[in-house]
C-alpha atoms as a PDB file:
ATOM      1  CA  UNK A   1     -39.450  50.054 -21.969  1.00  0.00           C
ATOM      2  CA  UNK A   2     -35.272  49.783 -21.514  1.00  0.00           C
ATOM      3  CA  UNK A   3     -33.421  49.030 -24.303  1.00  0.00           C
ATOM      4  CA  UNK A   4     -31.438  46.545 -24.799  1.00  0.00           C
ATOM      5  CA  UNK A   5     -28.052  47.382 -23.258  1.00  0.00           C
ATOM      6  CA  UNK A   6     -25.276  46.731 -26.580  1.00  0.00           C
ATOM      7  CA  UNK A   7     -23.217  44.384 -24.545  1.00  0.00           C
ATOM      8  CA  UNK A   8     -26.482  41.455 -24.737  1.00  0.00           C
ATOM      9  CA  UNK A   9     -26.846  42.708 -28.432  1.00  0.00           C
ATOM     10  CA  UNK A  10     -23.361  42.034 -28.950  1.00  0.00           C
ATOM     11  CA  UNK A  11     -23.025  38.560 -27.354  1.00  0.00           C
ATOM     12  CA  UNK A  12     -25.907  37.531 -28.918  1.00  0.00           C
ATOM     13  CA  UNK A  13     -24.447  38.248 -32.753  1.00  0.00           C
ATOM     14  CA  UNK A  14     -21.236  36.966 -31.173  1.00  0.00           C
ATOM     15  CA  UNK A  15     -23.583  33.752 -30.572  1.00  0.00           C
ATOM     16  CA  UNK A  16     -25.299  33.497 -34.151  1.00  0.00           C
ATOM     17  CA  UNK A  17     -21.911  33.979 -35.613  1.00  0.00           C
ATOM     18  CA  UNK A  18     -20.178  30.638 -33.871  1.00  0.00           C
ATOM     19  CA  UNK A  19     -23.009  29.006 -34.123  1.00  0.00           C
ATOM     20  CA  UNK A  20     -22.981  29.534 -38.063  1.00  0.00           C
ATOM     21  CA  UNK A  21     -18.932  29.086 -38.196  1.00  0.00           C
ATOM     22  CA  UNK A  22     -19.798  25.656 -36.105  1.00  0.00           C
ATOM     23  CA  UNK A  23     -22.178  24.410 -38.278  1.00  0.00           C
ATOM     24  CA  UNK A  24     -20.414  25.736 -41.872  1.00  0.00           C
ATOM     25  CA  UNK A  25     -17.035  23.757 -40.055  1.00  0.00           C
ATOM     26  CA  UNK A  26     -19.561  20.424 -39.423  1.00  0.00           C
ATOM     27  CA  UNK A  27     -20.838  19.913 -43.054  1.00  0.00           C
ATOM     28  CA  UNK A  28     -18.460  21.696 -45.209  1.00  0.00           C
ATOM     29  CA  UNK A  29     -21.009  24.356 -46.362  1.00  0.00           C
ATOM     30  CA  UNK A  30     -19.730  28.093 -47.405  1.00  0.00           C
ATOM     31  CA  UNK A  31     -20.261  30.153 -43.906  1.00  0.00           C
ATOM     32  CA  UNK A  32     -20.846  33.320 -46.490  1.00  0.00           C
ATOM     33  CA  UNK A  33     -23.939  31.261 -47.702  1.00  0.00           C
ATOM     34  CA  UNK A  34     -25.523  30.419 -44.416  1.00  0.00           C
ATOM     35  CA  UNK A  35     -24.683  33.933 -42.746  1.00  0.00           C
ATOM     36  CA  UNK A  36     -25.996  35.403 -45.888  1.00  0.00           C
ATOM     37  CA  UNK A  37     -29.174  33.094 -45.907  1.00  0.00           C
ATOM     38  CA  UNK A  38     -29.696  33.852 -42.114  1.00  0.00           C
ATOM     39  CA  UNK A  39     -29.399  37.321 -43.078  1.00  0.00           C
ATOM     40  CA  UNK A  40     -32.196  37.301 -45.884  1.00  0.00           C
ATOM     41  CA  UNK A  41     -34.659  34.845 -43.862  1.00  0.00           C
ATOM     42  CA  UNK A  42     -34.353  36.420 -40.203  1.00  0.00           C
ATOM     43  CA  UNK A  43     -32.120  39.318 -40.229  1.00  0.00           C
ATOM     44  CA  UNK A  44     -29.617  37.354 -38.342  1.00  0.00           C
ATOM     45  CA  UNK A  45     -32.302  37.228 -34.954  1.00  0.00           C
ATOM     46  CA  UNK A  46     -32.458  33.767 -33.449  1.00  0.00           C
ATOM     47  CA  UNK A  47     -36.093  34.287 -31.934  1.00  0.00           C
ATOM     48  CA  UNK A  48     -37.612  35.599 -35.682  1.00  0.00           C
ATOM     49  CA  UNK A  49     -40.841  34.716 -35.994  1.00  0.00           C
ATOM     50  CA  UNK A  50     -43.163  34.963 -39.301  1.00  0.00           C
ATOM     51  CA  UNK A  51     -46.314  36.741 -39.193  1.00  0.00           C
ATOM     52  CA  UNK A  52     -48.165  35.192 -41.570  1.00  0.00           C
ATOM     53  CA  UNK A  53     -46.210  30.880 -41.225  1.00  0.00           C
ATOM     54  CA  UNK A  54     -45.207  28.785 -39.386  1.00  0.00           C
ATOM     55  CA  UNK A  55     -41.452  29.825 -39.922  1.00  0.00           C
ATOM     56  CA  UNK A  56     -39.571  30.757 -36.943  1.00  0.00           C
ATOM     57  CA  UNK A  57     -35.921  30.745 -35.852  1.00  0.00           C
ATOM     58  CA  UNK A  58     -32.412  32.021 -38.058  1.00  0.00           C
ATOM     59  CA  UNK A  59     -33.371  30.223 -40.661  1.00  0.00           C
ATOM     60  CA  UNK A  60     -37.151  30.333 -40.785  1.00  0.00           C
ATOM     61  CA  UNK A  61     -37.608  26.731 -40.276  1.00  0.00           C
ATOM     62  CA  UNK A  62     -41.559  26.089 -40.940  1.00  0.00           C
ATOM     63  CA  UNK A  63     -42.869  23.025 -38.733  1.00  0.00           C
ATOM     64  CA  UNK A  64     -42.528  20.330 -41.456  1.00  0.00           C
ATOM     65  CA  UNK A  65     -39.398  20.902 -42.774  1.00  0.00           C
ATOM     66  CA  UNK A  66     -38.065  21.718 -39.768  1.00  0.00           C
ATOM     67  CA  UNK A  67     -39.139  18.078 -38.455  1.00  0.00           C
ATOM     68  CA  UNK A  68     -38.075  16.305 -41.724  1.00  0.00           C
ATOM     69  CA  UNK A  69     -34.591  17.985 -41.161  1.00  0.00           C
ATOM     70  CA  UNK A  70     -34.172  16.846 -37.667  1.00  0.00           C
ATOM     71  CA  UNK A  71     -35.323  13.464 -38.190  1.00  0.00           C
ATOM     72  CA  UNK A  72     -32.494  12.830 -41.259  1.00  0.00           C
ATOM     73  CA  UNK A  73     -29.637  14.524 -39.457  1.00  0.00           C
ATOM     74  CA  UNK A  74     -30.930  15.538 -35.479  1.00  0.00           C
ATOM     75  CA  UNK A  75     -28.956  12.280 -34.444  1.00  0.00           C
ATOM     76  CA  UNK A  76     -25.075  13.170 -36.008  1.00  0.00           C
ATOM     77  CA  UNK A  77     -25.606  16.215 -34.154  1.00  0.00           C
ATOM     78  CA  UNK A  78     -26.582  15.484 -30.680  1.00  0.00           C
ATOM     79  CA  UNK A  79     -30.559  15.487 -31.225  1.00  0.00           C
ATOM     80  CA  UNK A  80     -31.171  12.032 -31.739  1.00  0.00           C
ATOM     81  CA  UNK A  81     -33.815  12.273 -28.732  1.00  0.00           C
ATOM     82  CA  UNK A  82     -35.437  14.648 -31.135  1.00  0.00           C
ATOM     83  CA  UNK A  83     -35.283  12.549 -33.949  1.00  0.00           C
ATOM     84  CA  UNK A  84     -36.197   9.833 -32.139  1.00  0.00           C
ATOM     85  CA  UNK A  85     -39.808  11.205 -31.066  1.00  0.00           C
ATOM     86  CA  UNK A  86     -40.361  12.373 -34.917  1.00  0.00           C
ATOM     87  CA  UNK A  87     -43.308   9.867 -36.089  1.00  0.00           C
ATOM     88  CA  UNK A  88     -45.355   9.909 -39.589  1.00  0.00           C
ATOM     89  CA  UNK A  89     -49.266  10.398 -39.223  1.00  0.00           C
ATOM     90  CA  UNK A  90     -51.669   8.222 -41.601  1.00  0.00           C
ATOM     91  CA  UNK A  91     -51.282  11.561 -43.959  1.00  0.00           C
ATOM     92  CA  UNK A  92     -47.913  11.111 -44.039  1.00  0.00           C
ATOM     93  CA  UNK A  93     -47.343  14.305 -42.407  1.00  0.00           C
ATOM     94  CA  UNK A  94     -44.539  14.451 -39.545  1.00  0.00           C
ATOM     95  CA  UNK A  95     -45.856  14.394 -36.229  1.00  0.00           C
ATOM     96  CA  UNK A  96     -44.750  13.828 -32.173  1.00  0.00           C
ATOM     97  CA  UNK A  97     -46.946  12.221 -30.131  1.00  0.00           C
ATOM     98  CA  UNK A  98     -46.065  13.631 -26.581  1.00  0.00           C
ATOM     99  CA  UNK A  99     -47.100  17.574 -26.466  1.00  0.00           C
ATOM    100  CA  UNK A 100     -44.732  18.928 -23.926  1.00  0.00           C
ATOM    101  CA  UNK A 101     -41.858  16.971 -26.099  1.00  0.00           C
ATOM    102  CA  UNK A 102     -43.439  18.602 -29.478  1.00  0.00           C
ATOM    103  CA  UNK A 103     -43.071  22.020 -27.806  1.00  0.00           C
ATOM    104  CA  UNK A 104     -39.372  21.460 -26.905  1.00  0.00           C
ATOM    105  CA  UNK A 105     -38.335  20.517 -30.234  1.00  0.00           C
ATOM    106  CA  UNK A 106     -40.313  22.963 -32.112  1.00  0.00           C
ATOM    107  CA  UNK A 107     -38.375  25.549 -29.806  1.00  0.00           C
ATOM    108  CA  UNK A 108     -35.031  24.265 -30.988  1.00  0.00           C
ATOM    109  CA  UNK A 109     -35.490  26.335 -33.959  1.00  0.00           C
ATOM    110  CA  UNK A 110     -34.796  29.052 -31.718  1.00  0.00           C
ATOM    111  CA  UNK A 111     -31.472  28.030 -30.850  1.00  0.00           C
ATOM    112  CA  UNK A 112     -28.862  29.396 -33.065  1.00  0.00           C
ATOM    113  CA  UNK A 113     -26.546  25.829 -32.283  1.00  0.00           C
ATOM    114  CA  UNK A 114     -29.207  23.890 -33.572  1.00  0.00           C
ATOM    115  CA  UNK A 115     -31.045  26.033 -36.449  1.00  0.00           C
ATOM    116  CA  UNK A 116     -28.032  26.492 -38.388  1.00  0.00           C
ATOM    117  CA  UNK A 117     -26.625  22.844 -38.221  1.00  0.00           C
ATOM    118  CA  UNK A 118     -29.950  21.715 -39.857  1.00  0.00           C
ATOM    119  CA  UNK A 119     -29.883  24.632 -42.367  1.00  0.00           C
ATOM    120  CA  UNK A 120     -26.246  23.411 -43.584  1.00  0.00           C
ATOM    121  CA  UNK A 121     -27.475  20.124 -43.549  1.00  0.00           C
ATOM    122  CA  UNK A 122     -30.515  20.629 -45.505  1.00  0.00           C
ATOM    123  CA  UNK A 123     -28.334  22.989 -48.195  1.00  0.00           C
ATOM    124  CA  UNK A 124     -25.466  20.371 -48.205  1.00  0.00           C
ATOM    125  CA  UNK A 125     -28.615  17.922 -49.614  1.00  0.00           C
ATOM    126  CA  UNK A 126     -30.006  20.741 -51.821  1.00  0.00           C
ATOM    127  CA  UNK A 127     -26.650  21.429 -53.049  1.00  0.00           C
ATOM    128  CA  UNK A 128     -26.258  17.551 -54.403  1.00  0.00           C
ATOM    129  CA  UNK A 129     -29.624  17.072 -55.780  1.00  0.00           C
ATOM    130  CA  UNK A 130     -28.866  20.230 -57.714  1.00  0.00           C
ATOM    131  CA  UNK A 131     -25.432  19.141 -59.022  1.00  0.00           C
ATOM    132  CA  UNK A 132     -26.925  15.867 -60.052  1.00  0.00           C
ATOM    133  CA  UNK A 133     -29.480  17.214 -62.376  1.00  0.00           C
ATOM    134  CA  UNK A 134     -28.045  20.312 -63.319  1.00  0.00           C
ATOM    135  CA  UNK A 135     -24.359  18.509 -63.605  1.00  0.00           C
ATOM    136  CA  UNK A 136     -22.682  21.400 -61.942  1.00  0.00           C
ATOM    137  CA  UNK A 137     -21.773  22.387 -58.336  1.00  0.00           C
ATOM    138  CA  UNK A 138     -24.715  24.426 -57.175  1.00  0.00           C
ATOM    139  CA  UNK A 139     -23.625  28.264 -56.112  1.00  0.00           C
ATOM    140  CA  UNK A 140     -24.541  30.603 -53.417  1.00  0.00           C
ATOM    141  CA  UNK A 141     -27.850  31.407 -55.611  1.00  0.00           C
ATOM    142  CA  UNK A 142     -28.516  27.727 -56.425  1.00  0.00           C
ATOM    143  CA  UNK A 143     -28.923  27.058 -52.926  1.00  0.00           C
ATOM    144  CA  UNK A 144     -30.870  29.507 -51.860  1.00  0.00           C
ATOM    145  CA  UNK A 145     -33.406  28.487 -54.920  1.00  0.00           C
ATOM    146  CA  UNK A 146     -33.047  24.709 -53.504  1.00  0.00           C
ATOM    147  CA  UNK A 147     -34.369  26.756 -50.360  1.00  0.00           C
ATOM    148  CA  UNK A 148     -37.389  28.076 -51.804  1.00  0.00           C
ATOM    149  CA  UNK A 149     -38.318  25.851 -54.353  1.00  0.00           C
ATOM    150  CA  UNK A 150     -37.022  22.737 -53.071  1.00  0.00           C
ATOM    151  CA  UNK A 151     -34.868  20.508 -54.825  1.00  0.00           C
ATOM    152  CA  UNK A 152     -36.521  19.676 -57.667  1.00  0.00           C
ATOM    153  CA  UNK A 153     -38.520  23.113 -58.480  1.00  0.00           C
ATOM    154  CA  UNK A 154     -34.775  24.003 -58.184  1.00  0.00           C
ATOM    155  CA  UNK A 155     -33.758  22.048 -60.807  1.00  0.00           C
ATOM    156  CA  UNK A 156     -36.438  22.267 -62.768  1.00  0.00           C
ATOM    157  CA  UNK A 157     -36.275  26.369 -62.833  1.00  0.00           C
ATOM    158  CA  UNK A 158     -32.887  26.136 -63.689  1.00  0.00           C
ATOM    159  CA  UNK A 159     -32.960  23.841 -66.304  1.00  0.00           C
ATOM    160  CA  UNK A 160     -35.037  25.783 -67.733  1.00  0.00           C
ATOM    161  CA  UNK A 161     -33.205  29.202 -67.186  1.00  0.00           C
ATOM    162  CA  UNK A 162     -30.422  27.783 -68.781  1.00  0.00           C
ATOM    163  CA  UNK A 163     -32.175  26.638 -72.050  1.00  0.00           C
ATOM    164  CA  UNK A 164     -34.212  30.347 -72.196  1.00  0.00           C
ATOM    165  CA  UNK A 165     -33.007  32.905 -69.630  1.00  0.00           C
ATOM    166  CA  UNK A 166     -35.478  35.074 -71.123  1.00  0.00           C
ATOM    167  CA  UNK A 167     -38.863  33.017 -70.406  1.00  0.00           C
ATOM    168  CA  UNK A 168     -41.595  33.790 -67.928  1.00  0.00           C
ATOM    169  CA  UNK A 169     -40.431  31.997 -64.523  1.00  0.00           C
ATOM    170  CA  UNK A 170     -44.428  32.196 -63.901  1.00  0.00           C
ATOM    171  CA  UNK A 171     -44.871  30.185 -66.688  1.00  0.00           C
ATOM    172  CA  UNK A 172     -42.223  27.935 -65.882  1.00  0.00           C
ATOM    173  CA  UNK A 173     -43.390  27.779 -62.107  1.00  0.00           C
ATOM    174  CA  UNK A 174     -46.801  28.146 -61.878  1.00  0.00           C
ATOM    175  CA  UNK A 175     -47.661  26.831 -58.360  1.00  0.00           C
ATOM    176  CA  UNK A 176     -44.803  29.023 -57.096  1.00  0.00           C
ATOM    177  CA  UNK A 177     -45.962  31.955 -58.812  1.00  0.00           C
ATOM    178  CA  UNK A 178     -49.153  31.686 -57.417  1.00  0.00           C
ATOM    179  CA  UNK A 179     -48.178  31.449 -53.918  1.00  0.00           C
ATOM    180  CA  UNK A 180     -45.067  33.912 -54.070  1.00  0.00           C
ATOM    181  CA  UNK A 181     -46.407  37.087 -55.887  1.00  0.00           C
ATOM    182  CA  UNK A 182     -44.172  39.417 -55.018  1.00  0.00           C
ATOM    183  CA  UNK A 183     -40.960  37.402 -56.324  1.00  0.00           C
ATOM    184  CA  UNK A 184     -42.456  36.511 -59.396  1.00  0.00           C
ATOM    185  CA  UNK A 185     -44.204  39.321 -60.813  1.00  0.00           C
ATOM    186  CA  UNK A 186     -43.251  43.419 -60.840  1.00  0.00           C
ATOM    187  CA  UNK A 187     -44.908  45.720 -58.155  1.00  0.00           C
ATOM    188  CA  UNK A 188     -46.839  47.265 -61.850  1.00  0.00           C
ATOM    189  CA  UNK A 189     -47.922  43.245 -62.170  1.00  0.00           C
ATOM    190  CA  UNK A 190     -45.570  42.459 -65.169  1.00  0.00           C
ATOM    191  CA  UNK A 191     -44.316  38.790 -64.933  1.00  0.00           C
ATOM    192  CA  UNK A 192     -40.489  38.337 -64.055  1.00  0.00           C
ATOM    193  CA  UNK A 193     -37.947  36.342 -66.409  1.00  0.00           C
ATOM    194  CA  UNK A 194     -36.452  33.273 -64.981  1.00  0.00           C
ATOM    195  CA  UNK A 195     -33.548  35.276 -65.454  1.00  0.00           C
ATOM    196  CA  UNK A 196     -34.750  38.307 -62.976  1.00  0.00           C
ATOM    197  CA  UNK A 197     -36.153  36.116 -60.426  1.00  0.00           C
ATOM    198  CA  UNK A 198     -32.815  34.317 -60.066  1.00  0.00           C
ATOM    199  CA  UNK A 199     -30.599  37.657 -59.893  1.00  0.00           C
ATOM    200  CA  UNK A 200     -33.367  39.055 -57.572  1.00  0.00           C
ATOM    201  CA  UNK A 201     -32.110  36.035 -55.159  1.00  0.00           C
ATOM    202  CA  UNK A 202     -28.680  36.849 -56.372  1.00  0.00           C
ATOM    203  CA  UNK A 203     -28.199  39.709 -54.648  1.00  0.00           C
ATOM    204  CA  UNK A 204     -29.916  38.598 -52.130  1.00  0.00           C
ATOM    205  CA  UNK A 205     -27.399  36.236 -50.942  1.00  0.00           C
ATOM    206  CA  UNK A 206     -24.470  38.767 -52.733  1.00  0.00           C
ATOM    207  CA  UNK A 207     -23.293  36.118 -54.926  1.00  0.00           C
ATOM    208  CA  UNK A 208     -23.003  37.447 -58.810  1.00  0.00           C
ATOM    209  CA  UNK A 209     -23.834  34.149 -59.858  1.00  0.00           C
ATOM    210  CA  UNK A 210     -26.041  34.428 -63.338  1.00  0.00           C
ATOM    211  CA  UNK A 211     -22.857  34.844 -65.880  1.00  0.00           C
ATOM    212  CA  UNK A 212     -21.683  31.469 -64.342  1.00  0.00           C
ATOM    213  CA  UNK A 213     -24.760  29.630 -63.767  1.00  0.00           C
ATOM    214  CA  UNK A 214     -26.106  30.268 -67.659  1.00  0.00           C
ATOM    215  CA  UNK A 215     -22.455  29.727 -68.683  1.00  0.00           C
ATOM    216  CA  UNK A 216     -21.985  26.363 -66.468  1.00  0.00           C
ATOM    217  CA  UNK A 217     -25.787  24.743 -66.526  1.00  0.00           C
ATOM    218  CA  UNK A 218     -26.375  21.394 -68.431  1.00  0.00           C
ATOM    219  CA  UNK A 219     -30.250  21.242 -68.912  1.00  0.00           C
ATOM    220  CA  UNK A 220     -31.879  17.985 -68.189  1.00  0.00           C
ATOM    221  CA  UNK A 221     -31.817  15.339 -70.806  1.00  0.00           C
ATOM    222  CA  UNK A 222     -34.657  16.258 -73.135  1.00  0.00           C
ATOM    223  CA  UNK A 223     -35.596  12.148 -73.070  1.00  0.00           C
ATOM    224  CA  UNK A 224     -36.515  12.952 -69.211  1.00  0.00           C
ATOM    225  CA  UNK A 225     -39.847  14.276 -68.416  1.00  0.00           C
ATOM    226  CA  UNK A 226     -39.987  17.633 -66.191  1.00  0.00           C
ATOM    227  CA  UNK A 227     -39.377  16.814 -62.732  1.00  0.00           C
ATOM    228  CA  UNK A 228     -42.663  16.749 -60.551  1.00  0.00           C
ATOM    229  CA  UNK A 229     -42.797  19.522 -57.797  1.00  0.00           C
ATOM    230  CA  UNK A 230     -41.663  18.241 -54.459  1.00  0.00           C
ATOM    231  CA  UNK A 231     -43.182  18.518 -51.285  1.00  0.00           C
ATOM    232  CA  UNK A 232     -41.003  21.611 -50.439  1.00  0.00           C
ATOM    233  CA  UNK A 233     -42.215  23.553 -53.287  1.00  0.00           C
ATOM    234  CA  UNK A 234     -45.911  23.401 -51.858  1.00  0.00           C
ATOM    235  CA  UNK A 235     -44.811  25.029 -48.809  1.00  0.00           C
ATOM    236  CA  UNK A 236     -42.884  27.230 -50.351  1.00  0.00           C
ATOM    237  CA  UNK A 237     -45.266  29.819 -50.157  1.00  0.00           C
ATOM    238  CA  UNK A 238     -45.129  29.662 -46.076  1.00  0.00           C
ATOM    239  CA  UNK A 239     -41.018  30.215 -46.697  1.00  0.00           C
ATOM    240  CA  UNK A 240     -41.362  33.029 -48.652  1.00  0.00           C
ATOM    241  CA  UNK A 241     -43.708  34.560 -47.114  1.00  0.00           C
ATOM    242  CA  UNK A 242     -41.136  34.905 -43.997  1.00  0.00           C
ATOM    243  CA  UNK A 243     -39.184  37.175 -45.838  1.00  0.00           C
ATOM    244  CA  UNK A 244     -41.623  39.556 -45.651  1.00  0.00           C
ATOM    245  CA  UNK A 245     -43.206  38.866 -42.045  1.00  0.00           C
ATOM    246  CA  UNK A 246     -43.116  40.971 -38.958  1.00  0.00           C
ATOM    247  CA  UNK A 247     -41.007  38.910 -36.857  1.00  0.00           C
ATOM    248  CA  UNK A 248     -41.793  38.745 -33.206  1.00  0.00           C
ATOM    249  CA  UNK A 249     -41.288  35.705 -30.371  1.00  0.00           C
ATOM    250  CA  UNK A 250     -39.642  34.406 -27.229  1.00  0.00           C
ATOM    251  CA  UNK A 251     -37.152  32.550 -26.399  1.00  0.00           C
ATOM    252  CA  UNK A 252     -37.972  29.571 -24.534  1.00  0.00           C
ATOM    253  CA  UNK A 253     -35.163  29.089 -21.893  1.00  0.00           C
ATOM    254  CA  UNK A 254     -35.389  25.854 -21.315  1.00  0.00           C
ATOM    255  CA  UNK A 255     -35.242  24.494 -24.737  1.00  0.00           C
ATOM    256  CA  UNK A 256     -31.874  26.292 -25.296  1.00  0.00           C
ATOM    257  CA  UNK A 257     -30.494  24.470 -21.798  1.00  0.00           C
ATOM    258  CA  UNK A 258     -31.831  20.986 -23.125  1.00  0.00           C
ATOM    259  CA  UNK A 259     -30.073  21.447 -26.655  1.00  0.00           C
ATOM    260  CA  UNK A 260     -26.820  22.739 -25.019  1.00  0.00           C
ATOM    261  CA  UNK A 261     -26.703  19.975 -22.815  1.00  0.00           C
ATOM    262  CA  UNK A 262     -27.138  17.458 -25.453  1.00  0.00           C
ATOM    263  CA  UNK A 263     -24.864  18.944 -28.375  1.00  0.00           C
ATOM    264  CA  UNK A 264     -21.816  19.033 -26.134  1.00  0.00           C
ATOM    265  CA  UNK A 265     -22.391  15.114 -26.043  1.00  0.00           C
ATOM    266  CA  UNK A 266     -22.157  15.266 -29.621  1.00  0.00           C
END
């Protein structure tokens, strides 16, 4: 086998990098965060590929929430064709009808242009539900939690991180214990602190966020019940698993010439 000759390895960082300065210019979001979260989910590789999910792509899109994202914001970038063809089954689970037009679309989160656009978006949302709850603006860390846990586990874990640092985050997140062993609990099986799980992510995404986020956080109002676990948090398991994944695809060529095409309309 040849190896990849540097100047193709080169143009395609050179790629990922615009691409993530294009979308970070777009929304508003810090380009540190999404280079660093591209970084942590795919090791900056546009065709990444999770072994054991459904993610795929920069940002380790998995099918649903790569769908949901599209349909809210495809069409301010260029993609409304794509959001367009987005249905809901009787399940409620999004769905497109026409195959060929499912595989294009689901190939999109191979393209650099279009993964990171929907990955700022998606943070940019993340980053307000958090501030609402939590009544501060949401950090490097907080997003990347809003990532995993959705939204609401988001708030919910750090609600309760900032009342008692020192808890059990299994405790705290049960669900997303269960289906994310290896961030929750020590290789020996001792349970992680809310506290440790959140500086694990911390440095992660090298943001030295926990002085600030204990010192800033407003818990939730103790007259409101514990937010229910959204959507995102069940599938968490399938993003965090991608971390860990062997990573392996192809690029689909034509996909990449139909999103081009389109986002220069845009």
């Amino acid at each position: 086998m040849n190896p990849t000759p540097l100047s193709t390895i080169a143009a395609g960082a050179d790629r990922v990098r615009t691409a993530i300065a294009e979308a970070s210019r777009r929304t508003g979001v810090d380009f540190d965060y999404l280079y660093n979260q591209a970084k942590v989910e795919s090791g900056l590789r546009p065709d990444a590929k999770a072994r054991t999910s459904s993610a795929t792509g920069l940002y380790q899109f998995i099918d649903q929430s790569w769908l949901g994202a599209l349909k809210r914001h495809g069409a301010e970038h260029g993609l409304a064709w794509a959001a367009n063809a987005i249905g809901t089954d009787a399940r409620g689970r999004l769905t497109i009808a026409d195959p060929g037009l499912r595989t294009a679309i689901m190939n999109l989160r191979n393209e650099p242009e279009a993964s990171a656009l929907m990955a700022a978006e998606t943070a940019r949302e993340n980053g307000a539900a958090i501030a609402a709850t939590t009544g501060r603006t949401a950090n490097a860390t907080d997003l990347y939690m809003g990532h995993f846990l959705g939204p609401r586990g988001a708030a919910k874990f750090l609600g309760a991180m900032a009342a008692d640092p020192d808890q059990r985050a299994d405790r705290v997140m049960p669900a997303a214990a269960a289906a994310n062993r290896a961030v929750f609990y020590a290789s020996n099986g001792t349970p992680r602190s809310l506290s440790d799980v959140y500086e694990r992510f911390a440095a992660k995404m090298g943001d030295d966020a926990l002085d600030r986020a204990l010192a800033a956080a407003t818990p939730a109002p103790s007259a409101e019940p514990p937010l229910p676990m959204s959507l995102a948090l069940a599938l968490a398991g399938e993003d965090a698993a991608a971390l860990d994944g062997l990573l392996t695809t192809t690029k689909p060529e034509a996909a990449r010439l139909a999103y081009l095409t389109l986002a220069s309309l845009g």
